[in-house]
Every structure is written in structure tokens, then in C-alpha cells.
C-alpha atoms as a PDB file:
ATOM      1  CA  UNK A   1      20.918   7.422 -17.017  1.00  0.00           C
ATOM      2  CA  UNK A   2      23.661   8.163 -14.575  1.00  0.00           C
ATOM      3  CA  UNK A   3      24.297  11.247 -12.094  1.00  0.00           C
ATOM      4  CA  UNK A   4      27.716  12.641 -12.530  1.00  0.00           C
ATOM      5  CA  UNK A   5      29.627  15.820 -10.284  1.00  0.00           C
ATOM      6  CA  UNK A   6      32.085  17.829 -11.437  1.00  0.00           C
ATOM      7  CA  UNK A   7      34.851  16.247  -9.404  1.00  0.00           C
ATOM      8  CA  UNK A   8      34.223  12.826 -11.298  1.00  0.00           C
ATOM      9  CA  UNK A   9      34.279  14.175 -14.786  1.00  0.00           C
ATOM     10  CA  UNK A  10      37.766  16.326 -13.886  1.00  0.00           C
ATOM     11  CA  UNK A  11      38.896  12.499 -12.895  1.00  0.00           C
ATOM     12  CA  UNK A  12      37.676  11.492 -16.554  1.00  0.00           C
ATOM     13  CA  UNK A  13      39.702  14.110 -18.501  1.00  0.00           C
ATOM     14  CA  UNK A  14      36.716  15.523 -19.408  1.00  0.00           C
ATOM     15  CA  UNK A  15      37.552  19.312 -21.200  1.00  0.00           C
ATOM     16  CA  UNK A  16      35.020  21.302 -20.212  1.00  0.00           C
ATOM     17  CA  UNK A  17      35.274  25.158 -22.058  1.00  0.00           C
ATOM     18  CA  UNK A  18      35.659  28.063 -19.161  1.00  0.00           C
ATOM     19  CA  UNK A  19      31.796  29.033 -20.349  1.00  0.00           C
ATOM     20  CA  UNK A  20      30.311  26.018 -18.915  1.00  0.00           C
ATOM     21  CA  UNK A  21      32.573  25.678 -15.758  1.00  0.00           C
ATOM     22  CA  UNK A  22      31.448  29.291 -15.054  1.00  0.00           C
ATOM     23  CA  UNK A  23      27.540  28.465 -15.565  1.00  0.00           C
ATOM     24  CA  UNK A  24      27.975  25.309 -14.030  1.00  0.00           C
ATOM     25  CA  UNK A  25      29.584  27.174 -10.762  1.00  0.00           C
ATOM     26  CA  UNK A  26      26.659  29.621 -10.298  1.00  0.00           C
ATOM     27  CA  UNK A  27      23.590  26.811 -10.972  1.00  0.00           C
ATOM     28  CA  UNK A  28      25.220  24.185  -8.830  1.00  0.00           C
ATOM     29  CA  UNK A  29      24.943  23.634  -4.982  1.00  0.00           C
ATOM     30  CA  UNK A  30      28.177  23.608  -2.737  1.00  0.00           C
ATOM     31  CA  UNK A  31      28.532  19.879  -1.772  1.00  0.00           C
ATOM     32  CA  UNK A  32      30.417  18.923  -3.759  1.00  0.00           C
ATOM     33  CA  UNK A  33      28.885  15.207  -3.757  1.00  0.00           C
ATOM     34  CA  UNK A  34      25.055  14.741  -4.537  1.00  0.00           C
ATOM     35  CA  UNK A  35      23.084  12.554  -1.957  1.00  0.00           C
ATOM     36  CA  UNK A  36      20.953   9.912  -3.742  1.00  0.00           C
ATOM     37  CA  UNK A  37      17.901  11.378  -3.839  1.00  0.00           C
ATOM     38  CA  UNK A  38      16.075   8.155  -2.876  1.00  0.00           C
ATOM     39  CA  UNK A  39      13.631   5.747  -4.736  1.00  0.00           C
ATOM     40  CA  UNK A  40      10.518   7.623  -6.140  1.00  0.00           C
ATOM     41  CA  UNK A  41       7.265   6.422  -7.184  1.00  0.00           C
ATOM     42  CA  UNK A  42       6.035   7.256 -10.464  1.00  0.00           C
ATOM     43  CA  UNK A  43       3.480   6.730 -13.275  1.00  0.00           C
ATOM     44  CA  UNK A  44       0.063   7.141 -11.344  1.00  0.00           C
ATOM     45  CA  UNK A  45      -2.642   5.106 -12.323  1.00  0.00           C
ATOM     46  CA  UNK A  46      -6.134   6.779 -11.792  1.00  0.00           C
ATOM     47  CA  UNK A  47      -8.161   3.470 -12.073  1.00  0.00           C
ATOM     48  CA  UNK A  48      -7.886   3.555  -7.882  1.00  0.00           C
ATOM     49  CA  UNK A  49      -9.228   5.451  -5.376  1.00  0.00           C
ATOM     50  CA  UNK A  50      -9.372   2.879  -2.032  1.00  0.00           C
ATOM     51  CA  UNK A  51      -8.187  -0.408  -0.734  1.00  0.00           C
ATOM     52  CA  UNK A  52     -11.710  -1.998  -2.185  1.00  0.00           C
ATOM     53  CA  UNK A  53     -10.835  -0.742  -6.144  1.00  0.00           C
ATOM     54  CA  UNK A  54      -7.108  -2.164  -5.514  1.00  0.00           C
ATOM     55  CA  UNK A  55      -8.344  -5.105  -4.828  1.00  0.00           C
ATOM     56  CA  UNK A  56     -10.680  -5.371  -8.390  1.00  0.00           C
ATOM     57  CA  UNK A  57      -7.970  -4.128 -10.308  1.00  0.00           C
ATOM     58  CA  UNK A  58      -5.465  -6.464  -9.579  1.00  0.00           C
ATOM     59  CA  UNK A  59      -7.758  -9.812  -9.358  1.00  0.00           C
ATOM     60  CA  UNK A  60      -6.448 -10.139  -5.189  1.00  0.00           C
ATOM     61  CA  UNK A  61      -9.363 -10.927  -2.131  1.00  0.00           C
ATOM     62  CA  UNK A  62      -9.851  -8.157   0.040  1.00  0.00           C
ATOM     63  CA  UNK A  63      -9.349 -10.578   3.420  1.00  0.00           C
ATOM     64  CA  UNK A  64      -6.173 -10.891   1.813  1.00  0.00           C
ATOM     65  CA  UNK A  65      -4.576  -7.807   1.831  1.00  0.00           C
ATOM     66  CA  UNK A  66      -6.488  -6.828   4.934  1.00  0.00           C
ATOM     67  CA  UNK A  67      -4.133  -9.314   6.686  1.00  0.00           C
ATOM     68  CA  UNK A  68      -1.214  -8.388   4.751  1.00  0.00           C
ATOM     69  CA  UNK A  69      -1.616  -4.540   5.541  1.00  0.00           C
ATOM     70  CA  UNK A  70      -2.008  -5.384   9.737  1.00  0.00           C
ATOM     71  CA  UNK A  71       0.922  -7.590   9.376  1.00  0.00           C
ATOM     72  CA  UNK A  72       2.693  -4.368   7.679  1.00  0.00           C
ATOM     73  CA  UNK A  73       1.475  -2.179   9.973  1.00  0.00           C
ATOM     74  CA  UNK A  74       1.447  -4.101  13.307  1.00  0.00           C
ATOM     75  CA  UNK A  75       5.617  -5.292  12.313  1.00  0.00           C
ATOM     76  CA  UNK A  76       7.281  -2.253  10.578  1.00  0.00           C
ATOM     77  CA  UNK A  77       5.012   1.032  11.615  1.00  0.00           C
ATOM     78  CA  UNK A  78       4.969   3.150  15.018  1.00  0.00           C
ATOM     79  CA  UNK A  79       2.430   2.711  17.047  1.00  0.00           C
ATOM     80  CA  UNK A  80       1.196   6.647  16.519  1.00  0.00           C
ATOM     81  CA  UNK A  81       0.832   5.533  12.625  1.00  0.00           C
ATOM     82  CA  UNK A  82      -0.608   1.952  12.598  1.00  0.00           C
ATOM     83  CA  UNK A  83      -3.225   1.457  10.234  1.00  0.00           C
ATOM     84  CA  UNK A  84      -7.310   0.849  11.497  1.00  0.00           C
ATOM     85  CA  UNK A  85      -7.644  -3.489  11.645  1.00  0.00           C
ATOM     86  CA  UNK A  86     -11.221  -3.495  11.059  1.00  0.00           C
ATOM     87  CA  UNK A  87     -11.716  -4.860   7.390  1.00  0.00           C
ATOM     88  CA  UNK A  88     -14.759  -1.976   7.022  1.00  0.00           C
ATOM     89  CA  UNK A  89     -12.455   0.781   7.382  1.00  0.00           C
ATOM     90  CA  UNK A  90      -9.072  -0.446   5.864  1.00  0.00           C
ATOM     91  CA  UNK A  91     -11.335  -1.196   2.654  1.00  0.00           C
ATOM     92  CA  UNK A  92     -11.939   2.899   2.293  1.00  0.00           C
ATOM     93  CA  UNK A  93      -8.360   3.975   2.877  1.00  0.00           C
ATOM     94  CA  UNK A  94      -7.170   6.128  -0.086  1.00  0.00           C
ATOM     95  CA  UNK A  95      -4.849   3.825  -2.096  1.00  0.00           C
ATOM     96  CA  UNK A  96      -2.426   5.452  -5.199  1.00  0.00           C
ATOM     97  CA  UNK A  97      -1.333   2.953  -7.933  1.00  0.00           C
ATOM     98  CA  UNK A  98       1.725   3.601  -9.037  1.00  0.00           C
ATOM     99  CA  UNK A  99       3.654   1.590 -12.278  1.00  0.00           C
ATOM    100  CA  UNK A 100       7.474   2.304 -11.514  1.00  0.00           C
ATOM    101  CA  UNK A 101       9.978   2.443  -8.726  1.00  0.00           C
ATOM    102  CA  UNK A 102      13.372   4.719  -9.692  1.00  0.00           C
ATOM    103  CA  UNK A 103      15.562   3.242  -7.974  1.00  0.00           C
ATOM    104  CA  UNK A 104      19.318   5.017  -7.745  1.00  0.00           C
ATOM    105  CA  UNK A 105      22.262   2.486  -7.510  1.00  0.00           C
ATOM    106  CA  UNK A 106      25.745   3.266  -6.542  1.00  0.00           C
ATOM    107  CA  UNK A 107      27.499   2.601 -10.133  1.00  0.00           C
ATOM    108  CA  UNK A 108      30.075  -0.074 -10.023  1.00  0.00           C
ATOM    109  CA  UNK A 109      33.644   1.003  -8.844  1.00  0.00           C
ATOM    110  CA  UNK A 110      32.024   4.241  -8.499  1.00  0.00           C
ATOM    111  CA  UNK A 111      31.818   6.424  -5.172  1.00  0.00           C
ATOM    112  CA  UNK A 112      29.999   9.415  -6.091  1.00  0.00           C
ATOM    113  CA  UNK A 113      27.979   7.867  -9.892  1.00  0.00           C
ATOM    114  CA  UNK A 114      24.524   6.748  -9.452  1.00  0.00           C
ATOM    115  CA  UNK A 115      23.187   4.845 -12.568  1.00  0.00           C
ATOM    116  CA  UNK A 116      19.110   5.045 -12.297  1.00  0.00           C
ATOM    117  CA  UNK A 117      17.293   1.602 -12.657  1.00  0.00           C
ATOM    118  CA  UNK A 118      13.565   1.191 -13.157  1.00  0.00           C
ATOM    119  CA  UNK A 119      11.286  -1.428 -11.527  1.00  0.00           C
ATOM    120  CA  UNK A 120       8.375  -1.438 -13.583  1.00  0.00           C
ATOM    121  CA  UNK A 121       4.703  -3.022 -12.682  1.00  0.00           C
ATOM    122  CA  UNK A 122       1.927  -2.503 -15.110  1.00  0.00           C
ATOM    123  CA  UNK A 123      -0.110  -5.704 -13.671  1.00  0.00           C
ATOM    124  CA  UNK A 124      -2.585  -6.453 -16.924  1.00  0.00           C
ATOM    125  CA  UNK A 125      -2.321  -3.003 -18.501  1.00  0.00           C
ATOM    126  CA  UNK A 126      -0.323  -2.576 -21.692  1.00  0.00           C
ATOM    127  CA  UNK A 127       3.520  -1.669 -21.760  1.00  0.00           C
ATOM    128  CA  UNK A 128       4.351   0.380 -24.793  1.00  0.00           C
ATOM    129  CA  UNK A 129       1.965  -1.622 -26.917  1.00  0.00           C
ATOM    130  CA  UNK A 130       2.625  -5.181 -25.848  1.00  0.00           C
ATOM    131  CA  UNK A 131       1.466  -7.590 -23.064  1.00  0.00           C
ATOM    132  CA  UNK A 132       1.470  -6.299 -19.037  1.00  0.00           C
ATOM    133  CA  UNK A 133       5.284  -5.917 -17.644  1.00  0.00           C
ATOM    134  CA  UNK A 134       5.634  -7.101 -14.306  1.00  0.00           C
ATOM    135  CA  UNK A 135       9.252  -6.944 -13.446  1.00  0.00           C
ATOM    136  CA  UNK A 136      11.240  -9.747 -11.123  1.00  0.00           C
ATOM    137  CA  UNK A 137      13.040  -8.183  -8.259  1.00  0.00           C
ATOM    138  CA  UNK A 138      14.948  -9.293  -5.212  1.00  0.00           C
ATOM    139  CA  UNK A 139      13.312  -9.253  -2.006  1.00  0.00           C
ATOM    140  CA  UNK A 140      15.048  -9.604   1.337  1.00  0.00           C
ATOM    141  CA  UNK A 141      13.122 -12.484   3.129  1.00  0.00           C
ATOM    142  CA  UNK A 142      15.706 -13.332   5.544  1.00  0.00           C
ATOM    143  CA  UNK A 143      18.845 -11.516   7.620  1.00  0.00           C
ATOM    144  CA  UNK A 144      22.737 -11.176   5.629  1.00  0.00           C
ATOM    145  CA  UNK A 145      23.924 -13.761   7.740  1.00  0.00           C
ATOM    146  CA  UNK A 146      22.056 -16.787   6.242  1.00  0.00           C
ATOM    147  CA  UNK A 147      24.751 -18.905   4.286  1.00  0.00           C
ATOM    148  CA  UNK A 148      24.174 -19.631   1.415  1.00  0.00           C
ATOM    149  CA  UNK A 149      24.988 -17.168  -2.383  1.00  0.00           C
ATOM    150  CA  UNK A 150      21.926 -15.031  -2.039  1.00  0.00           C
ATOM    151  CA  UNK A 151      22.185 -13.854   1.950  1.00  0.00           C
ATOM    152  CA  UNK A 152      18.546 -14.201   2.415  1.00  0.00           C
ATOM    153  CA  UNK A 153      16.712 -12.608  -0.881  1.00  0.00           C
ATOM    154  CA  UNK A 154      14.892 -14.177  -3.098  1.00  0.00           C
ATOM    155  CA  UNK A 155      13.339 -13.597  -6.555  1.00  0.00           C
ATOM    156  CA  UNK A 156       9.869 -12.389  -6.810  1.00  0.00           C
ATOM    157  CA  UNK A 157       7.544 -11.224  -9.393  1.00  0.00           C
ATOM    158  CA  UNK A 158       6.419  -7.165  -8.888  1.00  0.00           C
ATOM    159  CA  UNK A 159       2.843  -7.149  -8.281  1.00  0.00           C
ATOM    160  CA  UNK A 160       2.275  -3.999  -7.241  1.00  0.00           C
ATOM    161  CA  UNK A 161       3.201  -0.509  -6.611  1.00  0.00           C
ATOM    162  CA  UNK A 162       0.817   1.544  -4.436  1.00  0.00           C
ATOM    163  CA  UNK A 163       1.080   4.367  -1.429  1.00  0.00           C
ATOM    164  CA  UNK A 164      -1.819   4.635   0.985  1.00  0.00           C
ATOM    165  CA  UNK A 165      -2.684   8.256   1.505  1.00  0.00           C
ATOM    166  CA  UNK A 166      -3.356   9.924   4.858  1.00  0.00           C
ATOM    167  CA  UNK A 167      -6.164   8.066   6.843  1.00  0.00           C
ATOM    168  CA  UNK A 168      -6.638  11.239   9.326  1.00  0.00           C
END
């Protein structure tokens, strides 16, 4: 799926009738360039409710991603928004599963065409009647400037998509 404007399909040749120019001029906004909208989480799983049924669903020790989520929060959050590090409380934090990412991507050669890819994590559950699809994405483990063909990413194997919810 791809996100086209009206500039880029005039640059196409595209014929459009004077009927759908005029619709299109009174449903569409004035920039004349839509922003990415971002990546969105999708496909809710309602199997999870806290940290503690995360955990049990995917098979991974709590002590485990205790320490990964003060790590997370200690390294990337402000201070105002850091997450509780007492293992009693992070346990009941409200946790959402998720099984996709949509992720928009600047189409090749393309400076105003976003193609939309899907990053898709189903851990053991079914995907459209066959085994669990976890997909492989790159992760960014290091800075650009590392020599080398893949500038600090490597491969990795989607685990898991999940949000935690408002702990106030």
C-alpha cells in the first residue's frame, strides 16, 4: 500500500476527469505534502492485562524484564516519567500486546510516496492458519559511524510488541 498526493500523480500523467479533481479539492487538506503519520501499533491481543501475564504468555522470567524495563526507563525516559524499580509494582503495570508495527517508509526515489510495511509478531499464536510469525527486523545496536556494511544494526528476531499503559 502506498500514500500518493496529487502533485505526484500530475508528475505520473495520471488523467484524472474534472469530477474527481473537484471532489478531491474540497475533501483534501491544504499541504500539499502529507507528513508520515508515524508507526502505529495494531492488532491487540486481550490475553494481557499486566507485566506478570506478559511474562506467562510469552515463556520470559519476570526478573528478566524487570531489569530490562529499568534499563529502558533509567537510559531513554525523563526523569518525571521513569517507571517504579521495585519488582512488586512493575509486575502490576497495565501491559497491551500488540501483533503489528505499520511502519511508513519513504518509497525509493520518491520524496513525497510512502509505501506501508508491516512488522508482524504473533509469538506462538497462529498466523492466518499456520505456525506463529515472528518477523526479523533490524535493530540499531550501535552509532552510524561504526565501519563496517551495516553502520551498527543488526538482525533480530521480533519478540514482542507491547505499550505499558499509564501507571498514575
Amino acid at each position: 500500500m502506498g500514500l500518493v498526493n496529487l502533485n505526484s500523480l500530475g508528475c505520473c500523467g495520471a488523467n484524472l476527469g474534472d469530477d474527481v479533481l473537484g471532489y478531491l479539492d474540497k475533501t483534501t487538506s491544504p499541504v500539499s505534502t502529507p507528513a508520515p503519520r508515524g508507526r502505529i501499533l495494531k492488532g491487540r491481543r486481550h490475553d494481557v492485562s499486566d507485566v506478570l501475564d506478559f511474562c506467562k504468555v510469552l515463556g520470559i522470567s519476570l526478573h528478566r524484564i524487570c531489569l530490562e524495563l529499568i534499563r529502558y526507563s533509567r537510559h531513554n525516559l525523563l526523569t518525571e516519567r521513569c517507571l517504579p524499580e521495585e519488582p512488586a509494582i512493575l509486575q502490576l503495570l497495565p501491559v497491551e500486546l500488540l501483533t503489528q508495527l505499520e511502519i511508513p517508509v519513504l518509497a525509493f526515489q520518491e520524496t513525497d510516496v510512502y509505501d506501508i510495511h508491516w512488522a508482524r509478531c504473533t509469538g506462538t499464536q497462529r498466523f492466518r492458519n499456520q505456525e506463529g510469525r515472528n518477523d526479523w527486523v533490524w535493530v540499531q545496536a550501535g552509532s552510524e559511524e561504526i565501519y563496517g556494511a551495516l553502520r551498527g544494526r543488526l538482525p533480530a528476531k521480533l519478540v514482542a510488541l507491547f505499550k505499558i499503559r499509564d501507571c498514575s
